[in-house]
PDB file of N, CA and C in Angstrom:
ATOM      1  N   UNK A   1       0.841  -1.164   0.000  1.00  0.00           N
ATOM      2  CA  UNK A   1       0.000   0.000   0.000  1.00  0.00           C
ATOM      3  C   UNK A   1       0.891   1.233   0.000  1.00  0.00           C
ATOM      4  N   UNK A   2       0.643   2.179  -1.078  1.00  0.00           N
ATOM      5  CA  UNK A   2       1.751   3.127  -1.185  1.00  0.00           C
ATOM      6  C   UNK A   2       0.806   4.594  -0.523  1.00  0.00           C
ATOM      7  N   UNK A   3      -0.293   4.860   0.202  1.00  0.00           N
ATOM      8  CA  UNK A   3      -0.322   5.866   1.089  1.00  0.00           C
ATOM      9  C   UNK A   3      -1.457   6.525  -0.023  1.00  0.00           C
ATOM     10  N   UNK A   4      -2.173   5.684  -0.856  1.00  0.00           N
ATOM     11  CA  UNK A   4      -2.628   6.665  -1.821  1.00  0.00           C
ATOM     12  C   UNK A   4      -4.048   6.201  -2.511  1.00  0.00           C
ATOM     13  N   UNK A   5      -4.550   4.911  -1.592  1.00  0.00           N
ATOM     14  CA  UNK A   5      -5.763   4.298  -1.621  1.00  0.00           C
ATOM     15  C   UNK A   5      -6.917   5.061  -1.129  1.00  0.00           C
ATOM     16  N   UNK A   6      -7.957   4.498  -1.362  1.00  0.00           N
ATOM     17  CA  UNK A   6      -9.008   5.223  -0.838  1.00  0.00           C
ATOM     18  C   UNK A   6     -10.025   4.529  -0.081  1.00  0.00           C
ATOM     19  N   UNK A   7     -10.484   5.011   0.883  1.00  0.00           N
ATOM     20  CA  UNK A   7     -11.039   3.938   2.209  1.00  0.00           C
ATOM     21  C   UNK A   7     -12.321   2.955   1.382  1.00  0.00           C
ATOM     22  N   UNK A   8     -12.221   1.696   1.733  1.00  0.00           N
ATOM     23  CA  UNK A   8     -13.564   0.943   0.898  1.00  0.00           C
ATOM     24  C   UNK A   8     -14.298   0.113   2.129  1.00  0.00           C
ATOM     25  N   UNK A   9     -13.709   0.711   3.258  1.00  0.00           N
ATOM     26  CA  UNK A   9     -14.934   0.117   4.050  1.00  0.00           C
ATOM     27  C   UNK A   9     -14.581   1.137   5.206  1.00  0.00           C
ATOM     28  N   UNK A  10     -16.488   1.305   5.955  1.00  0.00           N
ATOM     29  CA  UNK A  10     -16.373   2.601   7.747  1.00  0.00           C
ATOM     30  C   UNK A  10     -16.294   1.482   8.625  1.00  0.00           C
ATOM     31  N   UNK A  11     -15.738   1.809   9.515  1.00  0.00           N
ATOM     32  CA  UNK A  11     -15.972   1.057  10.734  1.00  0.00           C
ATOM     33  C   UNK A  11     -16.365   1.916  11.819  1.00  0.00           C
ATOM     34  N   UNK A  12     -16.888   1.577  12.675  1.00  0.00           N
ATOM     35  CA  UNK A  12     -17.383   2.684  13.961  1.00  0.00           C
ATOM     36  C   UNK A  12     -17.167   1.743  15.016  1.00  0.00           C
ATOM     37  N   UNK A  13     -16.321   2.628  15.685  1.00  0.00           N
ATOM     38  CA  UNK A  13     -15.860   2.388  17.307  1.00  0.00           C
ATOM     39  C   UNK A  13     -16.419   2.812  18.378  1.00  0.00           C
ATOM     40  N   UNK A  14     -16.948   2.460  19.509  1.00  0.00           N
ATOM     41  CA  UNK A  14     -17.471   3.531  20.549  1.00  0.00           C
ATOM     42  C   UNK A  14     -16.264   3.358  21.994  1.00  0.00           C
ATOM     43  N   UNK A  15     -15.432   4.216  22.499  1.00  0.00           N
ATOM     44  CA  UNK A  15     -14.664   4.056  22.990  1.00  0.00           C
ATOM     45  C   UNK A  15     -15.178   4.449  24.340  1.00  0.00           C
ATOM     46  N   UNK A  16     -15.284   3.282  25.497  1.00  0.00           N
ATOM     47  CA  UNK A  16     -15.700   4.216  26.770  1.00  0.00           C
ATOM     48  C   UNK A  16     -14.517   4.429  27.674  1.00  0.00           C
ATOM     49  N   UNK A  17     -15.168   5.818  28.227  1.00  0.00           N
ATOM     50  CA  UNK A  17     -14.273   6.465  29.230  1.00  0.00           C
ATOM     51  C   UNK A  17     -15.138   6.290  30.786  1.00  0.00           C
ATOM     52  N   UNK A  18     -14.430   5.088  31.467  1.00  0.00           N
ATOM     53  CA  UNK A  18     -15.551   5.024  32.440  1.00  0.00           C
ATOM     54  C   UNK A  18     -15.428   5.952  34.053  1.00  0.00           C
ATOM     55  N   UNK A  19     -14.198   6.425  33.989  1.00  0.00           N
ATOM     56  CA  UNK A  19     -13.496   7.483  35.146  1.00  0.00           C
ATOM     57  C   UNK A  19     -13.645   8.768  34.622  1.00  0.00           C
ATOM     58  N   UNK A  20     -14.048   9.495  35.734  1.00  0.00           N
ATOM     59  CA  UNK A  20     -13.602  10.955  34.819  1.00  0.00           C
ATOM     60  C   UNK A  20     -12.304  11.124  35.107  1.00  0.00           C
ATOM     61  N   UNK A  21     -11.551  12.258  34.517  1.00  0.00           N
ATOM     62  CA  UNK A  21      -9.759  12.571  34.709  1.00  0.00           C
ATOM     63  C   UNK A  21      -8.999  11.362  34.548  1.00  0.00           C
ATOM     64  N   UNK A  22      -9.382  10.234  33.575  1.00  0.00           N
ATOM     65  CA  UNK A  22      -8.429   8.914  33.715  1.00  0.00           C
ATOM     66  C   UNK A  22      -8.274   8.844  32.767  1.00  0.00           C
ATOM     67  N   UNK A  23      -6.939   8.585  32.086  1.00  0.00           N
ATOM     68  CA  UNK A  23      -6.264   8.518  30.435  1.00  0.00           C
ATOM     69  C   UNK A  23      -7.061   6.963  30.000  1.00  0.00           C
ATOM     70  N   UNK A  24      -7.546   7.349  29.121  1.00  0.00           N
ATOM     71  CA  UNK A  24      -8.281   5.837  28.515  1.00  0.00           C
ATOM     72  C   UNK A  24      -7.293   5.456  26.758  1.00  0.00           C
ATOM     73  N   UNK A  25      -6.831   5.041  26.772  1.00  0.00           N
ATOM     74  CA  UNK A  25      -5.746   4.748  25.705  1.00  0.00           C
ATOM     75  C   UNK A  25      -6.491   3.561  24.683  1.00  0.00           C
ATOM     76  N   UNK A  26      -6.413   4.368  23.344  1.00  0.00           N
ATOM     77  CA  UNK A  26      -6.842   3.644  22.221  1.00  0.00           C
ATOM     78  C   UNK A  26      -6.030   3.720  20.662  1.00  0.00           C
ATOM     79  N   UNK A  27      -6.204   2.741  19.856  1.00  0.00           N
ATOM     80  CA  UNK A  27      -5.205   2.956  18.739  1.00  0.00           C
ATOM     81  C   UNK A  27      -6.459   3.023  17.343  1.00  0.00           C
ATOM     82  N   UNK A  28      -5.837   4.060  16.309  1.00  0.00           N
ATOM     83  CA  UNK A  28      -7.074   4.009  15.164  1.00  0.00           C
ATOM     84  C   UNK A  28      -5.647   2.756  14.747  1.00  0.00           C
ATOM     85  N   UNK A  29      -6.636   1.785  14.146  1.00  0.00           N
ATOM     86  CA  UNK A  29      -5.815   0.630  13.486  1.00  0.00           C
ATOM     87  C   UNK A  29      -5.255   1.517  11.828  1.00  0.00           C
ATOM     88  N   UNK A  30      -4.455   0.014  11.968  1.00  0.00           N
ATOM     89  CA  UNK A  30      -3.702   0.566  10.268  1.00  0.00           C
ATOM     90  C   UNK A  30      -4.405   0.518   9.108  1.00  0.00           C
ATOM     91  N   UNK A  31      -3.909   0.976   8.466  1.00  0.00           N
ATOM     92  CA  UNK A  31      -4.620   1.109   6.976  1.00  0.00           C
ATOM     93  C   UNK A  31      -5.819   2.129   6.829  1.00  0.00           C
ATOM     94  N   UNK A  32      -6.253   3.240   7.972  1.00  0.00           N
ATOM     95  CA  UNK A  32      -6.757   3.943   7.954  1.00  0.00           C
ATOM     96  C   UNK A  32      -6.810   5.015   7.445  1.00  0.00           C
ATOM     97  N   UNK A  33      -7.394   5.375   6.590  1.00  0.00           N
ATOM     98  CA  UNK A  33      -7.475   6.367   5.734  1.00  0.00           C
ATOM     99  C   UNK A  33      -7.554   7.660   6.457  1.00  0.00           C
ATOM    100  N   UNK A  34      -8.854   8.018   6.569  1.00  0.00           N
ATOM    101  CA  UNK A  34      -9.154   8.910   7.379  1.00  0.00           C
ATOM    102  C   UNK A  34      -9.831   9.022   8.906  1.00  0.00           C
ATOM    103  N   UNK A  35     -10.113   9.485  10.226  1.00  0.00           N
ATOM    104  CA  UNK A  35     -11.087   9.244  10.542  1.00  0.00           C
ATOM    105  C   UNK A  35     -11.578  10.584  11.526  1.00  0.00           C
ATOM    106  N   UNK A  36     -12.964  10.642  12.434  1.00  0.00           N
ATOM    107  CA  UNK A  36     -13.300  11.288  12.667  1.00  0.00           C
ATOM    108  C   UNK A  36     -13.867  11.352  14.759  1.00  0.00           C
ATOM    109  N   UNK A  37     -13.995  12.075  15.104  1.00  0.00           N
ATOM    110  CA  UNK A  37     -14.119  11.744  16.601  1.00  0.00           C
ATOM    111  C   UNK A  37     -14.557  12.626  17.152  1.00  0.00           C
ATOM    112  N   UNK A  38     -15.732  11.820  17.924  1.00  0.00           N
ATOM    113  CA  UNK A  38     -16.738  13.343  18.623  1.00  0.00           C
ATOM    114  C   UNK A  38     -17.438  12.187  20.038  1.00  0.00           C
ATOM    115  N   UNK A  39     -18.185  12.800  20.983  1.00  0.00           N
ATOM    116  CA  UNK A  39     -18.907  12.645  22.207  1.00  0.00           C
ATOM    117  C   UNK A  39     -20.328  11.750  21.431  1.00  0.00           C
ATOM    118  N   UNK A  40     -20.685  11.161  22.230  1.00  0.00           N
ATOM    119  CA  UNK A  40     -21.902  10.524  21.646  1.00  0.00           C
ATOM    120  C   UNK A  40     -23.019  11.390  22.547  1.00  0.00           C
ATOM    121  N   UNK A  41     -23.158  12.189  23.464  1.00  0.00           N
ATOM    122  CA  UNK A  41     -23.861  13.015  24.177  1.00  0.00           C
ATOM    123  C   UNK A  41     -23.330  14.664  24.008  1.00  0.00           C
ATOM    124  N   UNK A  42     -22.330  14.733  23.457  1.00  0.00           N
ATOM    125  CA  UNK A  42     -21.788  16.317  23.098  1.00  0.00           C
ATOM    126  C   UNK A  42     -21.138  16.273  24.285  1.00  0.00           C
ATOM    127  N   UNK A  43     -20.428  15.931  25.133  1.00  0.00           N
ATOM    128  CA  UNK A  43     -19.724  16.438  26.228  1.00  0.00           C
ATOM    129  C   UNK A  43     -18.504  16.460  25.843  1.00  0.00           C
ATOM    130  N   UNK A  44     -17.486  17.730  26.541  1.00  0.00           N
ATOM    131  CA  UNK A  44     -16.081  18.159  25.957  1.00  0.00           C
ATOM    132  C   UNK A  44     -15.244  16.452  26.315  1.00  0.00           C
ATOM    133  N   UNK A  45     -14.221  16.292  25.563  1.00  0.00           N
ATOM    134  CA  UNK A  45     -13.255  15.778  25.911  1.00  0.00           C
ATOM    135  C   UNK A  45     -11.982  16.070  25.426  1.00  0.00           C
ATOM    136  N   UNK A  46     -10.752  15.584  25.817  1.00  0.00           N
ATOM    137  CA  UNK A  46      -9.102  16.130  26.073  1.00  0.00           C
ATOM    138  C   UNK A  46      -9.073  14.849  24.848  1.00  0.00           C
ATOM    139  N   UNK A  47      -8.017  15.467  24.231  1.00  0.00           N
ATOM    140  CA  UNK A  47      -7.260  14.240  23.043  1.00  0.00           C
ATOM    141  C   UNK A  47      -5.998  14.575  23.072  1.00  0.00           C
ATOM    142  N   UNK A  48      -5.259  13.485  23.463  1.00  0.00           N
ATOM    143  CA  UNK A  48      -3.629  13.718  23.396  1.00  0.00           C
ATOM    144  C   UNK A  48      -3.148  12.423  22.153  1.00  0.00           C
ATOM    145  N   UNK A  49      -1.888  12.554  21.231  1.00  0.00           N
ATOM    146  CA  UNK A  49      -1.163  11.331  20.803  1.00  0.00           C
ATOM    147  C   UNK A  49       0.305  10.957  22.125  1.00  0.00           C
ATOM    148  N   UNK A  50      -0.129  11.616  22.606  1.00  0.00           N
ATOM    149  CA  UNK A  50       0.809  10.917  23.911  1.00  0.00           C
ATOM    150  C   UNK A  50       0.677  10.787  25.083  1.00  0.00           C
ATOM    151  N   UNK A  51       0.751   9.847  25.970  1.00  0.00           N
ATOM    152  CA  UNK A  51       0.193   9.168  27.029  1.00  0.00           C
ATOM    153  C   UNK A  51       1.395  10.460  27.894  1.00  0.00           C
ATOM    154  N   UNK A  52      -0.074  10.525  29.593  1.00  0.00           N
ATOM    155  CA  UNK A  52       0.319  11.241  30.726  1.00  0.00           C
ATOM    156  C   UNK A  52      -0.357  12.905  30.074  1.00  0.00           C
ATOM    157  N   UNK A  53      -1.104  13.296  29.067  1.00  0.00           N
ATOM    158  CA  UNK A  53      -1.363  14.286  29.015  1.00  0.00           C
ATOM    159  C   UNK A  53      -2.894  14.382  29.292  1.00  0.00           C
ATOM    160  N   UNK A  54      -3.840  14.125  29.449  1.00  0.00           N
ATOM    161  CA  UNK A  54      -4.619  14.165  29.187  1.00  0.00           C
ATOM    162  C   UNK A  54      -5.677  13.994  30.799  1.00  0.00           C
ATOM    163  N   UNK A  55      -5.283  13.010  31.158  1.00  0.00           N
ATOM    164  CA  UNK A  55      -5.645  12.708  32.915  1.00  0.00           C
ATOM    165  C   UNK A  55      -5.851  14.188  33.552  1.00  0.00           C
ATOM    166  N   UNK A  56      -4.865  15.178  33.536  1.00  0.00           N
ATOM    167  CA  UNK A  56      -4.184  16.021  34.075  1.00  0.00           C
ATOM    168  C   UNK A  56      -4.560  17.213  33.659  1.00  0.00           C
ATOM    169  N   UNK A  57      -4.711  16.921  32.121  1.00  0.00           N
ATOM    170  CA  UNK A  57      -4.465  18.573  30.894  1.00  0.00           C
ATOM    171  C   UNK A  57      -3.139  19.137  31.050  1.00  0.00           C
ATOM    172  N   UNK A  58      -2.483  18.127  31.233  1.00  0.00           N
ATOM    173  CA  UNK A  58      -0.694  18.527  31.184  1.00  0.00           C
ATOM    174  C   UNK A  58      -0.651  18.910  29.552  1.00  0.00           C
ATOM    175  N   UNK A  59      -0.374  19.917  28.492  1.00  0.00           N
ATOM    176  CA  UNK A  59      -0.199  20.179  27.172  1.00  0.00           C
ATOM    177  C   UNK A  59       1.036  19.374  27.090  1.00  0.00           C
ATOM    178  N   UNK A  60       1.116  18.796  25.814  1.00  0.00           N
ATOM    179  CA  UNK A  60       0.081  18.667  24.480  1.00  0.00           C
ATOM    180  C   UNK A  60      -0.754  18.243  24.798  1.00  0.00           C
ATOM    181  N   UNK A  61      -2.458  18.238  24.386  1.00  0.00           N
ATOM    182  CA  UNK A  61      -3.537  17.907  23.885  1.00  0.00           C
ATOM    183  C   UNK A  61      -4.583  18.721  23.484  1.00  0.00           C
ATOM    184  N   UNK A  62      -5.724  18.808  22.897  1.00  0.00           N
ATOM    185  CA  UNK A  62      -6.328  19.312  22.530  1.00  0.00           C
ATOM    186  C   UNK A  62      -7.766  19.256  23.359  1.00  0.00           C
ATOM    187  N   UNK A  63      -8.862  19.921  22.883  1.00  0.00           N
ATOM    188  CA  UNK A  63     -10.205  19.351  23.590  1.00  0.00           C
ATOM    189  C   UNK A  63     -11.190  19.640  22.494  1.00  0.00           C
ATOM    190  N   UNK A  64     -12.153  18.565  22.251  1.00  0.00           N
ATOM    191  CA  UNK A  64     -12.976  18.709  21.390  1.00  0.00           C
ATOM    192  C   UNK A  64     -14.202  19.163  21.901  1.00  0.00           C
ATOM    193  N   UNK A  65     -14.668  20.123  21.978  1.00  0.00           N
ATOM    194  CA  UNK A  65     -15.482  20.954  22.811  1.00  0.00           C
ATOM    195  C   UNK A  65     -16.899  20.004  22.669  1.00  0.00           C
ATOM    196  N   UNK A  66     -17.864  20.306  23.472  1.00  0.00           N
ATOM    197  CA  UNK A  66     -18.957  19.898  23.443  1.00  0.00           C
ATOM    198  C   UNK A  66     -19.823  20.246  22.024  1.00  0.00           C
ATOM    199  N   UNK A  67     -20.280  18.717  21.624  1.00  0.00           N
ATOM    200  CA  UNK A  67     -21.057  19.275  20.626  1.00  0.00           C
ATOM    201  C   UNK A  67     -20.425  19.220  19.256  1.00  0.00           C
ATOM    202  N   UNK A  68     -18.709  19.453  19.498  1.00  0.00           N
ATOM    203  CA  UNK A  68     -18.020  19.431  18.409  1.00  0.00           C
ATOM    204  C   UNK A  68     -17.210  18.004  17.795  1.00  0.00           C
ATOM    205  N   UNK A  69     -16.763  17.905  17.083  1.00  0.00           N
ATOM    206  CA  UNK A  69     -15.809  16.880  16.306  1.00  0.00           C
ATOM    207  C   UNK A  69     -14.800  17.639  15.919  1.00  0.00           C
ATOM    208  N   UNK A  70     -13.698  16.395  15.625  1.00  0.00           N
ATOM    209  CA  UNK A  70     -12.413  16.514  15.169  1.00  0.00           C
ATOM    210  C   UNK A  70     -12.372  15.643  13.695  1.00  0.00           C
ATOM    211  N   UNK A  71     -12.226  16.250  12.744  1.00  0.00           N
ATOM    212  CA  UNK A  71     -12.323  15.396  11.476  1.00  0.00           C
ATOM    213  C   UNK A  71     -10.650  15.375  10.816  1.00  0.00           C
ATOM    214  N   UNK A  72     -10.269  14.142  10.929  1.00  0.00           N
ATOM    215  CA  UNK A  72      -8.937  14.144  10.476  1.00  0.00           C
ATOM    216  C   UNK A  72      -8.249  14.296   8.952  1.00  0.00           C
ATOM    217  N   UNK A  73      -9.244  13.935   8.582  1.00  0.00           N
ATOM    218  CA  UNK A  73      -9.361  13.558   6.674  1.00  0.00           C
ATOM    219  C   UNK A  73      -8.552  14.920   6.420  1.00  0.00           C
ATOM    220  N   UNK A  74      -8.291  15.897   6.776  1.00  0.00           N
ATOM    221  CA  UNK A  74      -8.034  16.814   5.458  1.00  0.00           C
ATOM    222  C   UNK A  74      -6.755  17.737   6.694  1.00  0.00           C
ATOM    223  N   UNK A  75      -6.372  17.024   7.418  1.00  0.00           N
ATOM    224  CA  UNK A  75      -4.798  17.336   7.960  1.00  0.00           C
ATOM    225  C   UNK A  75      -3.069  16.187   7.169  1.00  0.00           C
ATOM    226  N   UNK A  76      -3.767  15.341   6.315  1.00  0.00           N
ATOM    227  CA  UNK A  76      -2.914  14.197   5.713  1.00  0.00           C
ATOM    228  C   UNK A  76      -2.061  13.899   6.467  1.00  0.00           C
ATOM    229  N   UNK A  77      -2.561  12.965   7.282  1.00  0.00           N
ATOM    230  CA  UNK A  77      -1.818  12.459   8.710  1.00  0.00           C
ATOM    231  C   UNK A  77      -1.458  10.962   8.183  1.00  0.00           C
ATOM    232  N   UNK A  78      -0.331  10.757   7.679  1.00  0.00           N
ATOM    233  CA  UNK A  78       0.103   9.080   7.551  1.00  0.00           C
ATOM    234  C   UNK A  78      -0.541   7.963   8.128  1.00  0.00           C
ATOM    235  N   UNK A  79      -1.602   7.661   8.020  1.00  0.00           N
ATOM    236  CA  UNK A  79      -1.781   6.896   8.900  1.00  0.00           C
ATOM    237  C   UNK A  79      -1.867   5.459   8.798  1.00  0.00           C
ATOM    238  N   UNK A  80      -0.814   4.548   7.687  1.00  0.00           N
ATOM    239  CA  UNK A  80      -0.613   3.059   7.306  1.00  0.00           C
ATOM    240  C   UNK A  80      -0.655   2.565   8.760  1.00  0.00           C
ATOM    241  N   UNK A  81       0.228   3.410   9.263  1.00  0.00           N
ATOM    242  CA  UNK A  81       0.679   2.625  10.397  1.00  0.00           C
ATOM    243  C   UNK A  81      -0.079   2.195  12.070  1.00  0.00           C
ATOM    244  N   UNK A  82      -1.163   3.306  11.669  1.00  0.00           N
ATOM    245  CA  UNK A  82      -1.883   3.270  12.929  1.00  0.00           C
ATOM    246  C   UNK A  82      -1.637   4.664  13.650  1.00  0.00           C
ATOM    247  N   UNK A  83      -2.276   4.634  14.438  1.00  0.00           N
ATOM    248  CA  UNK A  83      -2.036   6.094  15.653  1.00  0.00           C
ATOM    249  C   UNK A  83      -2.235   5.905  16.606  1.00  0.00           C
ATOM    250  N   UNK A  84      -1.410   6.115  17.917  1.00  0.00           N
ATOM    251  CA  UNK A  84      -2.555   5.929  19.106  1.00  0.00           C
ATOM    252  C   UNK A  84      -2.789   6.995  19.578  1.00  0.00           C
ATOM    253  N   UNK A  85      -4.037   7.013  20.274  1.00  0.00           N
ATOM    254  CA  UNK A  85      -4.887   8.226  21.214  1.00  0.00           C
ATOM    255  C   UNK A  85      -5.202   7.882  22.598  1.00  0.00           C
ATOM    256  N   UNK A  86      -5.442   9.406  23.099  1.00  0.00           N
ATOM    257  CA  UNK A  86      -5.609   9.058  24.617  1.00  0.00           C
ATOM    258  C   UNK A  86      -6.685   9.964  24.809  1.00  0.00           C
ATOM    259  N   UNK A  87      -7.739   9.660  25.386  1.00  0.00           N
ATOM    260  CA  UNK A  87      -8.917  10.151  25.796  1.00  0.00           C
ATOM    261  C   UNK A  87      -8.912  10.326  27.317  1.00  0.00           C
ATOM    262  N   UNK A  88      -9.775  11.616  27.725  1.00  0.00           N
ATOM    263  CA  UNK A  88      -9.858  11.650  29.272  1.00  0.00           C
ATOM    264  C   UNK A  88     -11.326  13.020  28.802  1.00  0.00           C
ATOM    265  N   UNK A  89     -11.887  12.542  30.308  1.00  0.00           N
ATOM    266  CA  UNK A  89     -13.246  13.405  30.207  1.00  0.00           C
ATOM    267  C   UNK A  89     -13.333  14.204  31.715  1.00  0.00           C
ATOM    268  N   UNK A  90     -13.940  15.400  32.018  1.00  0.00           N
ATOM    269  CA  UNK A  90     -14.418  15.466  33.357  1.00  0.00           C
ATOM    270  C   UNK A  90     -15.199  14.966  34.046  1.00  0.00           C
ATOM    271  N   UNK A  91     -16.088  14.264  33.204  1.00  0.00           N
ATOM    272  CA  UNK A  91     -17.330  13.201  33.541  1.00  0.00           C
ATOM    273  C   UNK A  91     -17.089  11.822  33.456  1.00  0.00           C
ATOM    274  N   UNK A  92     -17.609  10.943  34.654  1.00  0.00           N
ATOM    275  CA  UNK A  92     -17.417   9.387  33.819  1.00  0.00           C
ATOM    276  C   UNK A  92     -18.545   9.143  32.856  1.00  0.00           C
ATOM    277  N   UNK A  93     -18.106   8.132  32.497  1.00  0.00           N
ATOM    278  CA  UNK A  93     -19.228   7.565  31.820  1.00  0.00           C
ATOM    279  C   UNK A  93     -19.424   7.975  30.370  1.00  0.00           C
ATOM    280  N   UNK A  94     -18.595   7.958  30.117  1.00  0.00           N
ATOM    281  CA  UNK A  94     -19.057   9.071  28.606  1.00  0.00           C
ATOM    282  C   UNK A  94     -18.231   8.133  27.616  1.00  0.00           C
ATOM    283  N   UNK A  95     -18.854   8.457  26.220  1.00  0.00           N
ATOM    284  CA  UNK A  95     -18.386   7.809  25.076  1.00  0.00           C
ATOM    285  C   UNK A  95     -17.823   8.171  23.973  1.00  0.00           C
ATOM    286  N   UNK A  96     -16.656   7.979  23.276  1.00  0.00           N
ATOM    287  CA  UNK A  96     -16.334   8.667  21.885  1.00  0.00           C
ATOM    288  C   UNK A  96     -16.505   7.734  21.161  1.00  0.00           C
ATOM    289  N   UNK A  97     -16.870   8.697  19.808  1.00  0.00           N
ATOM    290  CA  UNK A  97     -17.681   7.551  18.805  1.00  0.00           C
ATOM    291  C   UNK A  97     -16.217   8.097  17.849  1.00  0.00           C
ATOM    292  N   UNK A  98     -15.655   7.121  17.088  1.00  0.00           N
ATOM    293  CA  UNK A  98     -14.722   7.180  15.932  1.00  0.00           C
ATOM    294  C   UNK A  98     -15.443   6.341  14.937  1.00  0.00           C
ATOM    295  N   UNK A  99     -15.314   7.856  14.320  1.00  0.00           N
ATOM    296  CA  UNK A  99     -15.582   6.886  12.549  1.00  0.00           C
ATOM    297  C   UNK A  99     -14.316   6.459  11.677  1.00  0.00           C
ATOM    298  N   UNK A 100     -14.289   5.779  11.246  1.00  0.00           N
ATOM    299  CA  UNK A 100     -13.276   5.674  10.458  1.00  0.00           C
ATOM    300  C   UNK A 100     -13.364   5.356   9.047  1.00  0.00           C
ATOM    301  N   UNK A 101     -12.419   5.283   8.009  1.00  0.00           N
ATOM    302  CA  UNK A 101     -12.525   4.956   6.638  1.00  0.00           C
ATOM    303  C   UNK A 101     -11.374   4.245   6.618  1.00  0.00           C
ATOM    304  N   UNK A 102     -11.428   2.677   6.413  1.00  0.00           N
ATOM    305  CA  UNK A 102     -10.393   1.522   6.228  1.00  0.00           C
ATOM    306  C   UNK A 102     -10.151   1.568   4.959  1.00  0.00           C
ATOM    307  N   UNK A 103      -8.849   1.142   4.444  1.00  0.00           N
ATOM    308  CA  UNK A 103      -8.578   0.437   2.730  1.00  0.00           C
ATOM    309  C   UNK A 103      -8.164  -1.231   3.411  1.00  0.00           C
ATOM    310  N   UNK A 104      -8.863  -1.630   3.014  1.00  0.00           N
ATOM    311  CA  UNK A 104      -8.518  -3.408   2.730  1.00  0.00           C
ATOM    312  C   UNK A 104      -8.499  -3.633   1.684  1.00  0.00           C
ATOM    313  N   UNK A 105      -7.034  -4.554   1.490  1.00  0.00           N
ATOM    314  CA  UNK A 105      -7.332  -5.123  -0.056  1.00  0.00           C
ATOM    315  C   UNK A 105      -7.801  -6.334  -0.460  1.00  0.00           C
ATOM    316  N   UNK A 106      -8.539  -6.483  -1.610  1.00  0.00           N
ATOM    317  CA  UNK A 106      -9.565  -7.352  -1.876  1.00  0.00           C
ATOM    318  C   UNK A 106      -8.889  -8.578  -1.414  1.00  0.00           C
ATOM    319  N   UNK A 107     -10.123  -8.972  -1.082  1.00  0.00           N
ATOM    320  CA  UNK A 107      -9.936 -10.573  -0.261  1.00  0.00           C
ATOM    321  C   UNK A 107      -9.250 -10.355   1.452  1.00  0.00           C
ATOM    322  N   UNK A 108      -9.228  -9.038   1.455  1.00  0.00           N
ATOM    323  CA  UNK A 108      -8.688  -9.084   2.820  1.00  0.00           C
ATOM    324  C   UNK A 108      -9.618  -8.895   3.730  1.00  0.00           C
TER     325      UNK A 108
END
């Protein structure tokens, strides 16, 4: 795969965060094209790519405000390889929904 396919199948993840302030660590798998990430109730949450930021709001990370999404598709983020993420909320109980756009190749 030379970085230049185009996603032929979504998958949807629901990632729970069952602590509030607790780094919940997840990976978008490989071969991911693009993908996208928001609250399934609109509540803010912290997004770090590196673990120990996020528990805390130690920077780097970001926060996807209530209500809002983060759509990755159009930052051209390499992503053959996978990514990992770290989620943390002020609330427990809460859910991020990732969409994603896979390339599998046929028969795979």
């Amino acid at each position: 795969m030379d970085g230049n396919e185009r996603a032929n199948k979504v998958l949807i993840a629901n990632i729970p965060i069952p602590d509030a302030d607790k780094e919940v660590p997840w990976a978008i798998p490989k071969d991911c094209q693009w993908f996208t990430l928001q609250t399934r109730d609109g509540t803010a949450i912290r997004v770090a790519v590196e673990s120990g930021h996020v528990a805390n709001s130690q920077p780097p990370y970001f926060t996807i405000k209530a209500y809002g999404e983060w759509d990755e598709r159009y930052l051209n983020i390499d992503l053959r390889y996978g990514l990992s993420l770290f989620f943390a909320c002020s609330l427990a109980g809460k859910i991020v929904e990732v969409i994603m756009g896979i390339h599998e190749e046929e028969g795979g």
